[in-house]
Protein backbone atom coordinates (compact mmCIF):
# COMPACT_ATOMS: atom_id res chain seq x y z
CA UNK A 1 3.31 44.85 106.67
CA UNK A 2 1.08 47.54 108.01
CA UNK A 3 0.16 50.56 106.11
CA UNK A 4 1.46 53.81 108.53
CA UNK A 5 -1.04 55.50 106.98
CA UNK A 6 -3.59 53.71 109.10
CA UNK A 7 -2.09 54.26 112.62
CA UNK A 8 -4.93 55.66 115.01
CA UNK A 9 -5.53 58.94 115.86
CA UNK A 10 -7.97 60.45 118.64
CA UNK A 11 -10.82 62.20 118.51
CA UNK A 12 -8.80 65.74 118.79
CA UNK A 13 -5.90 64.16 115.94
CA UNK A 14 -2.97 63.08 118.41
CA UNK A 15 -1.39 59.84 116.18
CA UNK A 16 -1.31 56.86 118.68
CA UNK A 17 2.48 56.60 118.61
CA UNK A 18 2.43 60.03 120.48
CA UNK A 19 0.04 58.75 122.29
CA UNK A 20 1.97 55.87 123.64
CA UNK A 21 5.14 58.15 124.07
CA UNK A 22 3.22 60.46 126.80
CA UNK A 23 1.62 57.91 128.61
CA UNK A 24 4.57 55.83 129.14
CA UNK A 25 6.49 59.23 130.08
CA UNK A 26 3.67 59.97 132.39
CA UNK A 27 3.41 56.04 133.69
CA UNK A 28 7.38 56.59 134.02
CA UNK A 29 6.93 59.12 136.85
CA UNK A 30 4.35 56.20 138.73
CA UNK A 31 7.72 54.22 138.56
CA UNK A 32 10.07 56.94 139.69
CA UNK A 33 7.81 57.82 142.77
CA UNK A 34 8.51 54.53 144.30
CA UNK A 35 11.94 54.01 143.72
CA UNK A 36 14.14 53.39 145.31
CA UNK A 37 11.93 52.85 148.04
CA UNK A 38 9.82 49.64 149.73
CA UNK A 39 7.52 48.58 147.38
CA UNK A 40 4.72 46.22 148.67
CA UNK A 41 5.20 43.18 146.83
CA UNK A 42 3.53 39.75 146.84
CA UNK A 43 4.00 36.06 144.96
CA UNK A 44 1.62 35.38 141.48
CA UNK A 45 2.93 32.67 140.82
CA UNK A 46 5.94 30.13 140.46
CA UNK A 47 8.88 32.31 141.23
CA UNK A 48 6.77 35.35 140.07
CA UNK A 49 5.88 38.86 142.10
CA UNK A 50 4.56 41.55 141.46
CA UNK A 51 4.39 45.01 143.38
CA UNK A 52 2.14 47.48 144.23
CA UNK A 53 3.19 49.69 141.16
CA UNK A 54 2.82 47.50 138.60
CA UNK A 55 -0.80 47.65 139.64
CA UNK A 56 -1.15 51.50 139.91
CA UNK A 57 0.96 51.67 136.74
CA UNK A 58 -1.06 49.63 134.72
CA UNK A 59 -4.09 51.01 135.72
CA UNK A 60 -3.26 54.32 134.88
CA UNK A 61 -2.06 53.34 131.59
CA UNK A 62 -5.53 51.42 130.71
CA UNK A 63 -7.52 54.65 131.97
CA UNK A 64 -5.19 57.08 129.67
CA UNK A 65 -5.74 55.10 126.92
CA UNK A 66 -9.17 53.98 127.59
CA UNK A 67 -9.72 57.77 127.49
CA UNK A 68 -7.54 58.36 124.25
CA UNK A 69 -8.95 55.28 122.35
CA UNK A 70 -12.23 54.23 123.86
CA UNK A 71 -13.00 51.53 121.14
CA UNK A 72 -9.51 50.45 121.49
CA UNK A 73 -9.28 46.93 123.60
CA UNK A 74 -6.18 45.80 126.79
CA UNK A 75 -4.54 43.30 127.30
CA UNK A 76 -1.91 44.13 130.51
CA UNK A 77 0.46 41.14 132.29
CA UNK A 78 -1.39 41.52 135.38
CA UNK A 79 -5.83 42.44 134.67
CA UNK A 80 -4.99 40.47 131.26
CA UNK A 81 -8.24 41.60 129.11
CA UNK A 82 -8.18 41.77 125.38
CA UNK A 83 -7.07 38.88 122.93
CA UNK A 84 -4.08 41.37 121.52
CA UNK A 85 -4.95 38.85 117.60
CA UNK A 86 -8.15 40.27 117.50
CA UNK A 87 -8.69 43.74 116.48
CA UNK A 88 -6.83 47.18 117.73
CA UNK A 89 -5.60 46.02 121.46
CA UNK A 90 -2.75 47.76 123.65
CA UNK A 91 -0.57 45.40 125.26
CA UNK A 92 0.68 46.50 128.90
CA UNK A 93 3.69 45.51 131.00
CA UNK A 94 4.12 48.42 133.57
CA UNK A 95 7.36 47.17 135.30
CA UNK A 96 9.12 44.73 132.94
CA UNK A 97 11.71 43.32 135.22
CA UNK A 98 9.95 43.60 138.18
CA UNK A 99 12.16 41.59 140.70
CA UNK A 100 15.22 44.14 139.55
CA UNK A 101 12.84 46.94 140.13
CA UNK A 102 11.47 45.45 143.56
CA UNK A 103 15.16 44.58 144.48
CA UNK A 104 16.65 48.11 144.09
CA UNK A 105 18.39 46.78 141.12
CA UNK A 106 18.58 50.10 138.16
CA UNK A 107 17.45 48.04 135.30
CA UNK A 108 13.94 47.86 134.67
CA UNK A 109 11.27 49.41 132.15
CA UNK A 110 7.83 49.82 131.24
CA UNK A 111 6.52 48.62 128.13
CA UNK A 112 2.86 49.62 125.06
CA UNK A 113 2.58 48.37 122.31
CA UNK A 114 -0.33 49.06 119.88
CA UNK A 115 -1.15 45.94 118.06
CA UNK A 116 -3.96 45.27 114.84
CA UNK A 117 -4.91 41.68 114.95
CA UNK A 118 -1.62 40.67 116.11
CA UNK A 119 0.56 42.85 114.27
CA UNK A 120 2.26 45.23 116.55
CA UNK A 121 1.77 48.50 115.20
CA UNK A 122 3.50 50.96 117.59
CA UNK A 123 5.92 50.21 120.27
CA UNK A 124 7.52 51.88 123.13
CA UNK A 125 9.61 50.99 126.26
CA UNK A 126 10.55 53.45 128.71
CA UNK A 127 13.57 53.23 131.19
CA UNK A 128 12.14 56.04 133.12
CA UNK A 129 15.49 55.73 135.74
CA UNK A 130 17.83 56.67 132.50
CA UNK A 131 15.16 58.71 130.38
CA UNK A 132 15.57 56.36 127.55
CA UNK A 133 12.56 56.17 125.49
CA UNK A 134 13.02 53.17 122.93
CA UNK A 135 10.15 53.93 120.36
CA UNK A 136 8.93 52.80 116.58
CA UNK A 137 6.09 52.86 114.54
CA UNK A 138 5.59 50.85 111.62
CA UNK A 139 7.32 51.66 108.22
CA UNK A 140 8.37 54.91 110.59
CA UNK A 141 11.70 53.38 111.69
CA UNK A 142 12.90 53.15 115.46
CA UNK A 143 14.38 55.54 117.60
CA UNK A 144 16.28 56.30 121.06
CA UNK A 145 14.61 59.38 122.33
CA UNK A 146 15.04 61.38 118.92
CA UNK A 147 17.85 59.67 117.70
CA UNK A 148 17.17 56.52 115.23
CA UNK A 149 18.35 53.26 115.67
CA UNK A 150 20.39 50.51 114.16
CA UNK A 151 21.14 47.33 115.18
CA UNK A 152 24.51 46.18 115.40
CA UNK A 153 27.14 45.86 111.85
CA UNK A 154 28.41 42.86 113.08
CA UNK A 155 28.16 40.01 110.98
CA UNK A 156 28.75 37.27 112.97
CA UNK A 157 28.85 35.77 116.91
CA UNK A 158 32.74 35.39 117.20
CA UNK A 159 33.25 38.55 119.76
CA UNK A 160 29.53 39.15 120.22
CA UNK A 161 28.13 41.10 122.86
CA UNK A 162 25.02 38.44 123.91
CA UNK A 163 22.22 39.19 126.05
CA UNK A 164 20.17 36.36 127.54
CA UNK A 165 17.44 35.90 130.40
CA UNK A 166 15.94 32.72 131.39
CA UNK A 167 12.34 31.85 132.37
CA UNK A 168 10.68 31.82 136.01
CA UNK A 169 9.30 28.32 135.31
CA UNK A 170 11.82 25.65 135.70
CA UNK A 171 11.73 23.69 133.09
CA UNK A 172 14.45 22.23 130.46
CA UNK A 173 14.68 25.62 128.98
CA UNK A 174 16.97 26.92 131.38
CA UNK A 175 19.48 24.37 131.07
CA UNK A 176 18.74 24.41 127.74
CA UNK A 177 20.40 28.13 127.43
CA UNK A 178 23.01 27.80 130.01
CA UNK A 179 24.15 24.47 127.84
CA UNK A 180 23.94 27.19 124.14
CA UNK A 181 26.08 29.93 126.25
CA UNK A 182 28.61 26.88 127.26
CA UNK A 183 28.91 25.71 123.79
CA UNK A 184 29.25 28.91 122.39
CA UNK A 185 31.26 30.85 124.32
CA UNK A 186 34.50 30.07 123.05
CA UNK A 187 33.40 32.61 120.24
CA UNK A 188 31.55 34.95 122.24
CA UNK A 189 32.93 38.04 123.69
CA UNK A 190 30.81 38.53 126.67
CA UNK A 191 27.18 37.36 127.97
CA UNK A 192 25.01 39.19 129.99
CA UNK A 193 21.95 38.25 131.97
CA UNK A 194 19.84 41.03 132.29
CA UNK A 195 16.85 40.64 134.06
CA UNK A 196 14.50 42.66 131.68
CA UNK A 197 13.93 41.08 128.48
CA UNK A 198 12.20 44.35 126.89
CA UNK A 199 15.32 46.07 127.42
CA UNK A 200 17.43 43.10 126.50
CA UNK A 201 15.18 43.61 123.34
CA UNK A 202 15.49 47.41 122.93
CA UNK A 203 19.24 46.78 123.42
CA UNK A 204 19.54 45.03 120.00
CA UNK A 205 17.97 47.57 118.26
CA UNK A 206 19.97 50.07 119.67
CA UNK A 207 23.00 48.10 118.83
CA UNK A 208 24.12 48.12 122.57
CA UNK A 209 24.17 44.39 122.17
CA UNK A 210 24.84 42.42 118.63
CA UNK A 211 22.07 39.56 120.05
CA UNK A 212 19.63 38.65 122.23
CA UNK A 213 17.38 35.03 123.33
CA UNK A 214 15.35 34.03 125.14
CA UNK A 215 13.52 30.57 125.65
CA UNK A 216 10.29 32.05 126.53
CA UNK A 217 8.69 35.54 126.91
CA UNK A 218 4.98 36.81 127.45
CA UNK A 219 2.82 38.96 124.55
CA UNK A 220 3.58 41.94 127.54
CA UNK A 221 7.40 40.66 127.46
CA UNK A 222 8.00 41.34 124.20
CA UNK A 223 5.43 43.17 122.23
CA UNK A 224 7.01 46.31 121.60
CA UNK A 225 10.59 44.77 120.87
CA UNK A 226 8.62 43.01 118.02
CA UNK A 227 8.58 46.05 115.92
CA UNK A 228 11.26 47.62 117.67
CA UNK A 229 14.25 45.43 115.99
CA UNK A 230 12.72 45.10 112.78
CA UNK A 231 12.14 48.66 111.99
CA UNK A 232 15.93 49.39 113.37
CA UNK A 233 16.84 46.75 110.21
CA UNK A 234 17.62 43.76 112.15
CA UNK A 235 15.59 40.16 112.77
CA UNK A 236 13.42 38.42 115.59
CA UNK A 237 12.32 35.42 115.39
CA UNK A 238 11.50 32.52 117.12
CA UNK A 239 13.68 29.16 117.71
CA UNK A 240 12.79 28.09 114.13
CA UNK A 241 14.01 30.91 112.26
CA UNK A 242 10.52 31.94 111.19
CA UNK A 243 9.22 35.46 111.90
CA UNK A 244 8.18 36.10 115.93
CA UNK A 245 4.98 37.18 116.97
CA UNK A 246 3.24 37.72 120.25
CA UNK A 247 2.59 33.91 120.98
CA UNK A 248 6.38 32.65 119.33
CA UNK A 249 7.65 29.80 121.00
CA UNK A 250 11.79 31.72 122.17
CA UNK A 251 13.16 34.65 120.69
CA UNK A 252 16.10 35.19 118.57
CA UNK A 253 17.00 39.49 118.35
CA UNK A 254 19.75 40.11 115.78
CA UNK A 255 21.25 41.62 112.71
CA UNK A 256 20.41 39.42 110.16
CA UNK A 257 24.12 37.89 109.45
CA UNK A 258 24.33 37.38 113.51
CA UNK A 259 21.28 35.49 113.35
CA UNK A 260 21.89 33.11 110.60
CA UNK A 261 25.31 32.35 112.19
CA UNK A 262 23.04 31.59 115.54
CA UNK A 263 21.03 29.46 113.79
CA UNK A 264 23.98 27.10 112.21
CA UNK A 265 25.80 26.91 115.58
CA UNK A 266 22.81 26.05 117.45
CA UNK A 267 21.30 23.96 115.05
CA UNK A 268 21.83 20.52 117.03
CA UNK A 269 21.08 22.31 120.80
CA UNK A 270 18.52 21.30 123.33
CA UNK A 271 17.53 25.32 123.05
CA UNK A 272 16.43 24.58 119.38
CA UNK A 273 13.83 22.03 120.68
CA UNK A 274 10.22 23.07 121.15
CA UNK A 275 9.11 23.93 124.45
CA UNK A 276 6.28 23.83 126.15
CA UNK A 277 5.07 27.11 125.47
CA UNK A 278 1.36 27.64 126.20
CA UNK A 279 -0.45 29.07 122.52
CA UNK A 280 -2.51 31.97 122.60
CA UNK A 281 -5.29 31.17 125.34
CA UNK A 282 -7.94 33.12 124.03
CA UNK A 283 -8.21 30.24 121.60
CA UNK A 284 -8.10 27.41 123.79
């Protein structure tokens, strides 16, 4: 685990978790200024967009902390940069759950993440719309604007309040989770398909939700999230059971009773089968 003791500071002494809190307040308002209205938005990719403001937003996050931490290295979901396992790199997603933003839809957030050679260090995502500010720094603990966080008592998935997304690619894993939520729900007390995974995250930790997967996610996706649920004294993971990081193959968010009674009643799904996932590509 990471020593708090070493989290960055700037030249002038700000710490780099307060840092990360005022830029993404600041990047917040970049968000707010469009909404709700037309947002210029084009295709990336296979069911993918992005808009106009995640462009401004993340470039006015990478000049703020280009600024703050100049020998600092970026990686952001749409300039990419950085390999975020090598060294001190900031990992970027200005909108996360950009077709909810671009749709008018009020759930959406923007998410940095300080990470040291893959470890996430300090995380933060920001639901500007609801001036939430999910935030954690390691050994610090996590916290809800001032308030700190804990994930959720329960123990176990019978009356669970689940959060799932699903992947833009269409591939198995979709059906893959749809068949899990059909299996399962007899025991589940309510699903919900969000449409931003960092807050689907940051929802666990809060204990909003008791757990959260998903079959595949980005470094950007879930970066902050990473620290996020563990320092709020719950588990994430990927579809083995063995301790997420920026490149895990699915995502399991949970208290750690909730998540070993996930892991025996999906033991024999399709879900639990590797996917396709793509490893880091800075070392292909």
């Amino acid at each position: 685990m990471f020593d708090r003791t070493e989290i960055p500071v700037t030249a002038t002494g700000v710490s780099a978790w307060e840092v990360a809190k005022d830029v993404s307040k600041s990047a917040g308002e970049i968000l707010m200024k469009w909404w709700p209205e037309t947002k210029v938005i084009s295709e990336k990719g296979s069911n993918d967009i992005v808009t106009n403001v995640d462009i401004e937003a993340e470039k006015f996050i990478s000049e703020k902390l280009k600024t703050a931490f100049p020998d600092h290295g970026i990686y952001g979901e749409e300039a990419a940069g950085d390999d975020p396992e090598q060294g001190w790199v900031w990992v970027i997603d200005p909108v996360d759950g950009t077709r909810n933003y671009a749709s008018g839809i009020p759930f959406f957030s923007l998410v940095l993440a300080l990470v040291k050679d893959g470890e996430v260090v300090v995380g933060v995502n920001y639901d500007p719309l609801n001036g939430e500010m999910f935030h954690a720094a390691s050994g610090m603990g996590a916290f809800l604007n001032e308030e700190r966080m804990r994930v959720s008592d329960k123990g176990t998935l019978d009356g669970a309040m689940v959060g799932i997304d699903i992947a833009y690619s269409n591939d198995s894993g979709t059906e893959d989770t749809f068949q899990s939520v059909r299996k399962l729900w007899p025991r589940l007390g309510t699903v919900r398909l969000l449409g931003s995974s960092a807050l689907g995250i940051s929802y666990v930790a809060a204990g909003r939700t008791d757990i959260y997967f998903h079959h595949r996610l980005q470094p950007y996706d879930q970066a902050a999230g990473l620290l996020l649920v563990e320092e709020a004294g719950g588990v994430i993971t990927d579809r083995n059971g063995i301790r997420a990081g920026l490149y895990s193959d699915g995502i399991i968010a949970a208290s750690t009773r909730t998540h070993v009674d996930f892991m025996n009643s999906t033991k024999n799904h399709g879900w639990r089968r590797p996917s396709s996932r793509e490893a880091n590509p800075f070392e292909i």
